[in-house]
Structures are given as structure tokens and as C-alpha cells.
PDB file of N, CA and C in Angstrom:
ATOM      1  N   UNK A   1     166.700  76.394  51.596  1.00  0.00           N
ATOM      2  CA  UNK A   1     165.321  76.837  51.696  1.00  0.00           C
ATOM      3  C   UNK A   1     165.056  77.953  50.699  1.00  0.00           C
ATOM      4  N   UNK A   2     163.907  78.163  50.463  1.00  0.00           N
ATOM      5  CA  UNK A   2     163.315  79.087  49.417  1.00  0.00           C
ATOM      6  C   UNK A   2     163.262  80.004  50.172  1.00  0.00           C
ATOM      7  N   UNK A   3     162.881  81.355  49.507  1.00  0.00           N
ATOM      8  CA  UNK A   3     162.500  82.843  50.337  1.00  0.00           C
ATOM      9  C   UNK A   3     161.227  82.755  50.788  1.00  0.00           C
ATOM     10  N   UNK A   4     160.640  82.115  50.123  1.00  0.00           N
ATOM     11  CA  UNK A   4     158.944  81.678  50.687  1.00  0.00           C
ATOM     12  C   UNK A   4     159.077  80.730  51.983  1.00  0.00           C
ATOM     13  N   UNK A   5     159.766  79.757  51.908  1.00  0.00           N
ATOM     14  CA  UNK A   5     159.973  79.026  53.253  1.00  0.00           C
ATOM     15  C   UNK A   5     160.445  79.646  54.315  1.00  0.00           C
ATOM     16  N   UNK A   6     161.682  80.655  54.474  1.00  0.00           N
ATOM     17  CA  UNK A   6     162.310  80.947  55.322  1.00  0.00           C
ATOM     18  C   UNK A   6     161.388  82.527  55.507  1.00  0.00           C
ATOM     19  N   UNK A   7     160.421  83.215  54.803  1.00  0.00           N
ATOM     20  CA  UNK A   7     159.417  83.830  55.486  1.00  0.00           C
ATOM     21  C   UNK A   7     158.422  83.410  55.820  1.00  0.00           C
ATOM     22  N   UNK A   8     158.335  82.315  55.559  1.00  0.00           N
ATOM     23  CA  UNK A   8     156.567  82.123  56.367  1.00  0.00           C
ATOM     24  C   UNK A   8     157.586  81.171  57.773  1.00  0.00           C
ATOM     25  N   UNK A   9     158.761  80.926  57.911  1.00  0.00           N
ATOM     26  CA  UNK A   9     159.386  80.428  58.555  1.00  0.00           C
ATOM     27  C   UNK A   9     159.697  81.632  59.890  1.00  0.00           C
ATOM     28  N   UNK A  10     159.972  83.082  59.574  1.00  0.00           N
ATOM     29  CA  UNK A  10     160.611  84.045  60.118  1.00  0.00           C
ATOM     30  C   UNK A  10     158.996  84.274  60.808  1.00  0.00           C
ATOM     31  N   UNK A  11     157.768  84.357  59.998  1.00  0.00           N
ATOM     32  CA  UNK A  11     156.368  84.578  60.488  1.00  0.00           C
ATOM     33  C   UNK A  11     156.471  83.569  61.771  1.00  0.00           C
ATOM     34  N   UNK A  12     156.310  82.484  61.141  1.00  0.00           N
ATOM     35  CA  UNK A  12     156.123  81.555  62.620  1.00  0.00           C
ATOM     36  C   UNK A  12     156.471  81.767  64.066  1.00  0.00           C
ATOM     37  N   UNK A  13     158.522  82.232  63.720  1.00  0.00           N
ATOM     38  CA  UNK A  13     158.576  82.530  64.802  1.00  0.00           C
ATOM     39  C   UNK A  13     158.341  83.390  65.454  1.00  0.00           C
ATOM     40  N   UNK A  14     157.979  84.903  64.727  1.00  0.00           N
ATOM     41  CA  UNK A  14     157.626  85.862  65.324  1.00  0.00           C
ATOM     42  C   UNK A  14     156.065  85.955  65.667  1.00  0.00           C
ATOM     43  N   UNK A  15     155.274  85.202  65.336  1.00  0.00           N
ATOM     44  CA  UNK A  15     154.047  84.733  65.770  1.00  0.00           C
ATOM     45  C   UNK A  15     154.300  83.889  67.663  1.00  0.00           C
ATOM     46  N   UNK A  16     155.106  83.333  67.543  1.00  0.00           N
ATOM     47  CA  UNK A  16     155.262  82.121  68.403  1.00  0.00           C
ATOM     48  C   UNK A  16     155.758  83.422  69.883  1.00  0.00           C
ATOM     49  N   UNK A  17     156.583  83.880  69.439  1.00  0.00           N
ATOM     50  CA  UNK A  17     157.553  85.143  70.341  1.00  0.00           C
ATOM     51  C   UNK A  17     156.053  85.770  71.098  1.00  0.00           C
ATOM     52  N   UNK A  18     155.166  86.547  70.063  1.00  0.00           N
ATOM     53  CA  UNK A  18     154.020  86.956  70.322  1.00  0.00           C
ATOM     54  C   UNK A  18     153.484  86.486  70.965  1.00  0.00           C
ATOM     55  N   UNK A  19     152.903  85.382  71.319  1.00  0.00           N
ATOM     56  CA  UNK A  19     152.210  84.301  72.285  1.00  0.00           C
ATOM     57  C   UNK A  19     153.441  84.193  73.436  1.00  0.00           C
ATOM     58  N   UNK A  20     154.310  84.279  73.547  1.00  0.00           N
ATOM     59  CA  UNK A  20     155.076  84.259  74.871  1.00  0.00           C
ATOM     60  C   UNK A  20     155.178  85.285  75.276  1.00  0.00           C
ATOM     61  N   UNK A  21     154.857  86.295  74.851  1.00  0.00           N
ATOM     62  CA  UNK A  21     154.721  87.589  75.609  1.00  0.00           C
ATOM     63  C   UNK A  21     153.748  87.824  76.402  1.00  0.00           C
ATOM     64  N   UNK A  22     152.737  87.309  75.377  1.00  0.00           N
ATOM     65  CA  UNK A  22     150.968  87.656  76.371  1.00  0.00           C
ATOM     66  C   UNK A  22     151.297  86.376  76.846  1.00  0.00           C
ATOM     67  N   UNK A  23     151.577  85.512  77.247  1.00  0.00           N
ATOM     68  CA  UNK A  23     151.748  84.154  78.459  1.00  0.00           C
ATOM     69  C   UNK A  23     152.408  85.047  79.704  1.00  0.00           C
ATOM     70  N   UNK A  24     153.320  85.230  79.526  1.00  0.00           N
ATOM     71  CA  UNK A  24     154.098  85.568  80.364  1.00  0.00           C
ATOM     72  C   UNK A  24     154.038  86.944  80.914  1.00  0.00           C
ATOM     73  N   UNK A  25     153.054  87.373  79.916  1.00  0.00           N
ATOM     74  CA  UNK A  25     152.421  88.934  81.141  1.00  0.00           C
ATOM     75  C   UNK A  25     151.202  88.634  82.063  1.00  0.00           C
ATOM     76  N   UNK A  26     150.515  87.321  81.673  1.00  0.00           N
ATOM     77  CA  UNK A  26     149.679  87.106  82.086  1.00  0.00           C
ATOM     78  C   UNK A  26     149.559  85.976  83.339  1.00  0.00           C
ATOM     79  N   UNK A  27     150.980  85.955  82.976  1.00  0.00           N
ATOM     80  CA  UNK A  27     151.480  84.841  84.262  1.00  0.00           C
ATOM     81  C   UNK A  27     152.352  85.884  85.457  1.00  0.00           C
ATOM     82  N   UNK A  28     152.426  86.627  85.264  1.00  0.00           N
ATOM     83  CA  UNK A  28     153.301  88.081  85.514  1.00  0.00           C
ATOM     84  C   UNK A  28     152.042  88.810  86.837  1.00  0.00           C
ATOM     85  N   UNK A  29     150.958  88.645  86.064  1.00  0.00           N
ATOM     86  CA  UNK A  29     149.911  89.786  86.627  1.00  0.00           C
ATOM     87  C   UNK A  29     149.091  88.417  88.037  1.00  0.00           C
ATOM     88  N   UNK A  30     148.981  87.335  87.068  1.00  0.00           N
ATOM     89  CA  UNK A  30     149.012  86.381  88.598  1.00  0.00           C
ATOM     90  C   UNK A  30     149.903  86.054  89.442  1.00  0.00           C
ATOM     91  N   UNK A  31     151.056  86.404  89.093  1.00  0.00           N
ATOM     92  CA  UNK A  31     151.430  85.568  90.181  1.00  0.00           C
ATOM     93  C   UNK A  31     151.741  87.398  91.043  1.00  0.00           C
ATOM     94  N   UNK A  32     151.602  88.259  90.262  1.00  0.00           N
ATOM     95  CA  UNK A  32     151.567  89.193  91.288  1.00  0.00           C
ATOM     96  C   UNK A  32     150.303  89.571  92.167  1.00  0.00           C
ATOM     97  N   UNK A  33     149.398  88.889  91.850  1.00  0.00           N
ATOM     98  CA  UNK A  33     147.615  89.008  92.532  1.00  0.00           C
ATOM     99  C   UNK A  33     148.192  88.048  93.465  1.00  0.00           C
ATOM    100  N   UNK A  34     148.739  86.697  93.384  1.00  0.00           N
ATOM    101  CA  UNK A  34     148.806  85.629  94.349  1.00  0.00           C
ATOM    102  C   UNK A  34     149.249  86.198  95.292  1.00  0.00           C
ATOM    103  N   UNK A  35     150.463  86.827  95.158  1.00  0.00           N
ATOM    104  CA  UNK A  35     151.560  87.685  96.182  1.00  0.00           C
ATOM    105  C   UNK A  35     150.537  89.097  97.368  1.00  0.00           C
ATOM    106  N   UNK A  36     150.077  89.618  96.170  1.00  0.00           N
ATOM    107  CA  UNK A  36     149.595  90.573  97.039  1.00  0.00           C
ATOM    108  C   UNK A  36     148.395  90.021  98.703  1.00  0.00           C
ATOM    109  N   UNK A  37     147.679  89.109  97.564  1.00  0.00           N
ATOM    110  CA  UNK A  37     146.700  87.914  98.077  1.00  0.00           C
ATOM    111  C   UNK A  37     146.920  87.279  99.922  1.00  0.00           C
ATOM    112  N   UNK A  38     148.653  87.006  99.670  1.00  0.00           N
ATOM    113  CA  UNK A  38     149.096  86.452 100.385  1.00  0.00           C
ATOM    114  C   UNK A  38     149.797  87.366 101.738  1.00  0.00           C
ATOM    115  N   UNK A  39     149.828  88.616 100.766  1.00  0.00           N
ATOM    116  CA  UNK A  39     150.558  89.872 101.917  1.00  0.00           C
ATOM    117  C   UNK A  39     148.585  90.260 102.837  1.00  0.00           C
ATOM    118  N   UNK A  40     147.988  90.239 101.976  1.00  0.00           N
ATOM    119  CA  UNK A  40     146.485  90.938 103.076  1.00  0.00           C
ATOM    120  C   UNK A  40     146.395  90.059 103.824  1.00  0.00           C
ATOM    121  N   UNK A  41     146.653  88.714 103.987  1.00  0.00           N
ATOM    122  CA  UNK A  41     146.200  87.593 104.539  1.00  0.00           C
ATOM    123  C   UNK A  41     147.155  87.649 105.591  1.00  0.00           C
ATOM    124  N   UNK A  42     148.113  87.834 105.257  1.00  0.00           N
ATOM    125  CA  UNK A  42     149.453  87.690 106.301  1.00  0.00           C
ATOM    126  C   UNK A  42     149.314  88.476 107.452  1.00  0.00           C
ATOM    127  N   UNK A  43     148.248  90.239 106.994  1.00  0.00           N
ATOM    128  CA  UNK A  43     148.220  91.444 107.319  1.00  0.00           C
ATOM    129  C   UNK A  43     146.643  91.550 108.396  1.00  0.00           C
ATOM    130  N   UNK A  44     146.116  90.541 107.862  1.00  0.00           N
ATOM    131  CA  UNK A  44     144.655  90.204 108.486  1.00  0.00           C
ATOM    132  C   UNK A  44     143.537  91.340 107.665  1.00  0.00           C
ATOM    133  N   UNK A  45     144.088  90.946 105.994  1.00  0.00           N
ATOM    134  CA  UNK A  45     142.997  92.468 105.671  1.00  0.00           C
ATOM    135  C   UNK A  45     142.493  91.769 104.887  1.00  0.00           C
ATOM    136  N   UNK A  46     141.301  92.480 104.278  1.00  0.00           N
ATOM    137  CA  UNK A  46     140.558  92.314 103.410  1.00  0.00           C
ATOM    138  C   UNK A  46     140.393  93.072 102.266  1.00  0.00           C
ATOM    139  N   UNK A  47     140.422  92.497 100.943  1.00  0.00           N
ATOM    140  CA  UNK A  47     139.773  93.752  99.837  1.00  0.00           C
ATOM    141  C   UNK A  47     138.646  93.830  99.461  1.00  0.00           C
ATOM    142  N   UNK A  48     138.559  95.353  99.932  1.00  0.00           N
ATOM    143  CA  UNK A  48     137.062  95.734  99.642  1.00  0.00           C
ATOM    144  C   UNK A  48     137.022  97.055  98.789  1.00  0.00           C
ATOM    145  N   UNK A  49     135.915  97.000  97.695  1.00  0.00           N
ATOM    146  CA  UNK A  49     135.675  98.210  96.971  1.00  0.00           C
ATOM    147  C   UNK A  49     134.009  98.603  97.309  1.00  0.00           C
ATOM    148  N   UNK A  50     134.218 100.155  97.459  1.00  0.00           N
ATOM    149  CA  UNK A  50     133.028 100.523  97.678  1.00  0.00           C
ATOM    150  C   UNK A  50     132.766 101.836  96.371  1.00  0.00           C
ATOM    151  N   UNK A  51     131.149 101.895  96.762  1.00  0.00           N
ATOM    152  CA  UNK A  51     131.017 103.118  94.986  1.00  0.00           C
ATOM    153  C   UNK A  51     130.724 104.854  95.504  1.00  0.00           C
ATOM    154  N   UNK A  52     131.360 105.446  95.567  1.00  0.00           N
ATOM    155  CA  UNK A  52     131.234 106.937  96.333  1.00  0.00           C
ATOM    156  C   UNK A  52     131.157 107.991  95.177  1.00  0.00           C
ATOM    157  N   UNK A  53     129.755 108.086  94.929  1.00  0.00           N
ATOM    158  CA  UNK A  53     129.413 109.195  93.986  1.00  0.00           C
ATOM    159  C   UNK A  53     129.990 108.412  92.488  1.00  0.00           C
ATOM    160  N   UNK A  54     129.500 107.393  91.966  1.00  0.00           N
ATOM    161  CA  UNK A  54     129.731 107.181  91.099  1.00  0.00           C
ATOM    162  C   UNK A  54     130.994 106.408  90.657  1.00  0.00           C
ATOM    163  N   UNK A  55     132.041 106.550  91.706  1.00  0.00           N
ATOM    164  CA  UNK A  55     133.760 106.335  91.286  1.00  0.00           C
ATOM    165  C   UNK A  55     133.655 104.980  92.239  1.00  0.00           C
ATOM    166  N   UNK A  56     134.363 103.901  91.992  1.00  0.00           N
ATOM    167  CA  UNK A  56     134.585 102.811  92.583  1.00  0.00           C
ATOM    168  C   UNK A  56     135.865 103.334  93.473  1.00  0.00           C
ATOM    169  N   UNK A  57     136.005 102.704  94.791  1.00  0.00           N
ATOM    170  CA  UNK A  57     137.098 103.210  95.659  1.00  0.00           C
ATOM    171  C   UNK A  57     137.526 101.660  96.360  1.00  0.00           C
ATOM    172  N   UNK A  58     138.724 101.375  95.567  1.00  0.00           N
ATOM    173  CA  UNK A  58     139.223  99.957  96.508  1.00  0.00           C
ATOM    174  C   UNK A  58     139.537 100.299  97.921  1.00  0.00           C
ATOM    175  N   UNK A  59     139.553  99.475  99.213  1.00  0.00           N
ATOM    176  CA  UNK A  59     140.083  99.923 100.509  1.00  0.00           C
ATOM    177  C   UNK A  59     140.306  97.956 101.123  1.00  0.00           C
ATOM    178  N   UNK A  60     141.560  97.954 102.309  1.00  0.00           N
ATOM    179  CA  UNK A  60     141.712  97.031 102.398  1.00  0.00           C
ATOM    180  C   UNK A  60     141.358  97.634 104.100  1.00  0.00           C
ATOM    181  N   UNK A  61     140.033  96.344 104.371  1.00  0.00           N
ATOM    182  CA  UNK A  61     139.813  96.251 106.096  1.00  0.00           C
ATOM    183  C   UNK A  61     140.475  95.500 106.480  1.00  0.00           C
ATOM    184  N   UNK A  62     140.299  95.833 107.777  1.00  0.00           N
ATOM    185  CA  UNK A  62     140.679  94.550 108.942  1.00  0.00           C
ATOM    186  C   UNK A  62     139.589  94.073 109.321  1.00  0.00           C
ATOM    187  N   UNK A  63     140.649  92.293 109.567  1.00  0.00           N
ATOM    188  CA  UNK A  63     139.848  91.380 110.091  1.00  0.00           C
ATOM    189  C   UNK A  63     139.727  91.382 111.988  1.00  0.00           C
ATOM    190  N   UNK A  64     140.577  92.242 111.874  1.00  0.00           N
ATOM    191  CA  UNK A  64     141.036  91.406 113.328  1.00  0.00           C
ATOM    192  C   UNK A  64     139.873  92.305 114.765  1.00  0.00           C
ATOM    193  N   UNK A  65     140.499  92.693 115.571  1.00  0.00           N
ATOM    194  CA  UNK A  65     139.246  93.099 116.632  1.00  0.00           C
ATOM    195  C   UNK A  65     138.826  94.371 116.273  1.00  0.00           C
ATOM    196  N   UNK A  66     137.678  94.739 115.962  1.00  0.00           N
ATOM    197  CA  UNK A  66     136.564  95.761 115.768  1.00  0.00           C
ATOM    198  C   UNK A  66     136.602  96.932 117.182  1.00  0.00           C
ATOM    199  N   UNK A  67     137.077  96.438 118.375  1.00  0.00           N
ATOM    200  CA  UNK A  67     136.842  97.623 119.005  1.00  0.00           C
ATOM    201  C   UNK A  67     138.227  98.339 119.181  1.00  0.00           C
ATOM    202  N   UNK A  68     139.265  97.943 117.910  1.00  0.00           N
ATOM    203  CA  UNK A  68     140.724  98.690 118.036  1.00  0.00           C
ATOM    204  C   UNK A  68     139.829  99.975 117.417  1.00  0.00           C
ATOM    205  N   UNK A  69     140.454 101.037 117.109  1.00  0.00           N
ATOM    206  CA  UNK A  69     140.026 102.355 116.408  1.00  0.00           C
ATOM    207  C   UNK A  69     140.529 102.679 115.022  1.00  0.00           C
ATOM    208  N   UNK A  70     139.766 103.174 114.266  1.00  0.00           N
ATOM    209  CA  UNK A  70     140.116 103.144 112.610  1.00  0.00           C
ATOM    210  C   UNK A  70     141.262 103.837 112.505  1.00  0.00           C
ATOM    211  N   UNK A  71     142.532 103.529 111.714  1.00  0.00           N
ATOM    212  CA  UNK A  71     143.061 104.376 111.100  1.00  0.00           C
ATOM    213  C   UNK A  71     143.521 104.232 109.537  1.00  0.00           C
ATOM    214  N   UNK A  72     143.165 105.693 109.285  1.00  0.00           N
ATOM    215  CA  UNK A  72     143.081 105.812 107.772  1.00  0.00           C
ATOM    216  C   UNK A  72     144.630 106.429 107.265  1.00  0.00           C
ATOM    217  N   UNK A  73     145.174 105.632 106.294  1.00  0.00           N
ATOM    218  CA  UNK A  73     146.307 105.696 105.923  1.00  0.00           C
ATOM    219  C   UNK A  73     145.782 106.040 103.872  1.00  0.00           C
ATOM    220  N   UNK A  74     146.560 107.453 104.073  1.00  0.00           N
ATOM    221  CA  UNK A  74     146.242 107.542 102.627  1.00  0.00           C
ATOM    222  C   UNK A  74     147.436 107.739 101.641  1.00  0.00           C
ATOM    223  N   UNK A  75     147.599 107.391 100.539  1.00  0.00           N
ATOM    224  CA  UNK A  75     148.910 106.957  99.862  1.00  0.00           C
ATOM    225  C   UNK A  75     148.885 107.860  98.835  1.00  0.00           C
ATOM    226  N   UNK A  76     150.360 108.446  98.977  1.00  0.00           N
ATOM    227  CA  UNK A  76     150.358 109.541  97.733  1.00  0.00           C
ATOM    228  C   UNK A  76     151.871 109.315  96.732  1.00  0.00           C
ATOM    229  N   UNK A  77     152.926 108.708  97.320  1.00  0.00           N
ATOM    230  CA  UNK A  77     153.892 108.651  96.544  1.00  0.00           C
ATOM    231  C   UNK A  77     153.791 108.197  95.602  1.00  0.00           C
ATOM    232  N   UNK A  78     152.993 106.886  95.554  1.00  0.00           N
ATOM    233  CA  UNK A  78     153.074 105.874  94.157  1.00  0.00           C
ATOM    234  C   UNK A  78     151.349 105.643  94.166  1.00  0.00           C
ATOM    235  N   UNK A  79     150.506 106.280  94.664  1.00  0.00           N
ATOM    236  CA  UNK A  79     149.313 106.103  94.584  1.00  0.00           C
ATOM    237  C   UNK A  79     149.141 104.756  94.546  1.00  0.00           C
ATOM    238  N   UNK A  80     149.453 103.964  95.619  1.00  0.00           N
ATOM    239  CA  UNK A  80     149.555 102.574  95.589  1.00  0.00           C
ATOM    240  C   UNK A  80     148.969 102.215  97.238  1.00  0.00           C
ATOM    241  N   UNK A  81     148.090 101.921  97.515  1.00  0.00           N
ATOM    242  CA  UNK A  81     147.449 101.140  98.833  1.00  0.00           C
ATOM    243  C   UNK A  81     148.100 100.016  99.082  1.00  0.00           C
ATOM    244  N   UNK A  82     149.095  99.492  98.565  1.00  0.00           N
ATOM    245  CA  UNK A  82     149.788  98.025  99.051  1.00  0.00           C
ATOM    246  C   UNK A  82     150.708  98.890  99.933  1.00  0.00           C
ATOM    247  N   UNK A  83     150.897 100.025  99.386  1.00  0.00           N
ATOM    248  CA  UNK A  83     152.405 100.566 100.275  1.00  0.00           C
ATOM    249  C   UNK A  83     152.113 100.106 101.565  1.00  0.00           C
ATOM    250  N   UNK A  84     150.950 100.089 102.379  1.00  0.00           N
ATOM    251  CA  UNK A  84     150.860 100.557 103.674  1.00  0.00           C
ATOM    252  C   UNK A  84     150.608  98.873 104.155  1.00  0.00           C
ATOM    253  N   UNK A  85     150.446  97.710 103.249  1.00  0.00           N
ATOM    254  CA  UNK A  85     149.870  96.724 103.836  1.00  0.00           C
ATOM    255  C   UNK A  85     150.863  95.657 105.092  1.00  0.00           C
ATOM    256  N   UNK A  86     152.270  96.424 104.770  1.00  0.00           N
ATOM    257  CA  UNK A  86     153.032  95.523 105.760  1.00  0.00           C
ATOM    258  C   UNK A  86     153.160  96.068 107.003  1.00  0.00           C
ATOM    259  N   UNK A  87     152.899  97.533 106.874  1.00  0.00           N
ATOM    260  CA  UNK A  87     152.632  98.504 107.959  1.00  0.00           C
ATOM    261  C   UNK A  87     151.686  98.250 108.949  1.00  0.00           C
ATOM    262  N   UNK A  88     150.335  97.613 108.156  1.00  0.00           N
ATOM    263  CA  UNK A  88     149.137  97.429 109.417  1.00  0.00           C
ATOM    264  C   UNK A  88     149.011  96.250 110.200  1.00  0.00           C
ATOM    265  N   UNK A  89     150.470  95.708 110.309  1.00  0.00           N
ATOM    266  CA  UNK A  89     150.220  94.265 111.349  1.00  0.00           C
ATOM    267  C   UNK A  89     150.848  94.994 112.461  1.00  0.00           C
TER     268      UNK A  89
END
């Protein structure tokens, strides 16, 4: 092969590499939505975002009986609201 072949050859593949990265982050980020999807459901919750002074605020309700009493679980280690979702069954 020529130096011209075996770089537009070395391009290709590092073009090709490129496209499997964004595939596979993007298959990465669904199938981690599916998962989570499947933990609220499991959990009887719902996702809901509401707008408080401007700032969007995600919160996950319950489905289940309305005259149990609220409790508010707020997350500080990993600033992560899934922490608590296996907790509320």
C-alpha cells in the first residue's frame, strides 16, 4: 500500500472507532433510563418535575394509597434521587 492508502485507511478507522463511541454511549444512557424506568415501576413511583422559582425540580411520587402520609427523603451523598427509590417500597 501507498502512504496515501494506508492514511486515508488509518482515517477510516479512526472515523469508524468514533461512531462506536457515540453508539455505545447512547445505548449506555438508554438502557440506563430503561433500568431506572423499571426500578419506579417496581417502586410504584412516578417521575415528576415541577418549576419552583424559576429552577426545574425532578421528584418521584407515589402511586399507591394517598391517605398513607408524605415522606420527604432528601439526598445528599451523590445528589442522586434514585438512591432512595428501592427504599420506598
Amino acid at each position: 500500500m501507498t502512504n496515501n492508502k494506508i492514511s486515508r485507511f488509518k482515517l477510516l478507522i479512526m472515523f469508524a472507532a468514533v461512531l462506536m463511541l457515540f453508539a455505545c454511549s447512547s445505548v449506555k444512557h438508554g438502557l440506563y433510563d430503561m433500568g431506572l424506568n423499571h426500578e419506579y415501576k417496581k417502586a410504584g413511583l412516578c417521575l415528576k418535575t415541577i418549576d419552583m422559582d424559576g429552577k426545574s425540580i425532578a421528584l418521584l411520587e407515589s402511586e399507591r394509597d394517598p391517605a398513607k402520609p408524605t415522606i420527604i427523603l432528601i439526598h445528599g451523598l451523590t445528589a442522586n434521587k434514585e438512591n432512595w427509590v428501592r427504599f420506598s417500597r
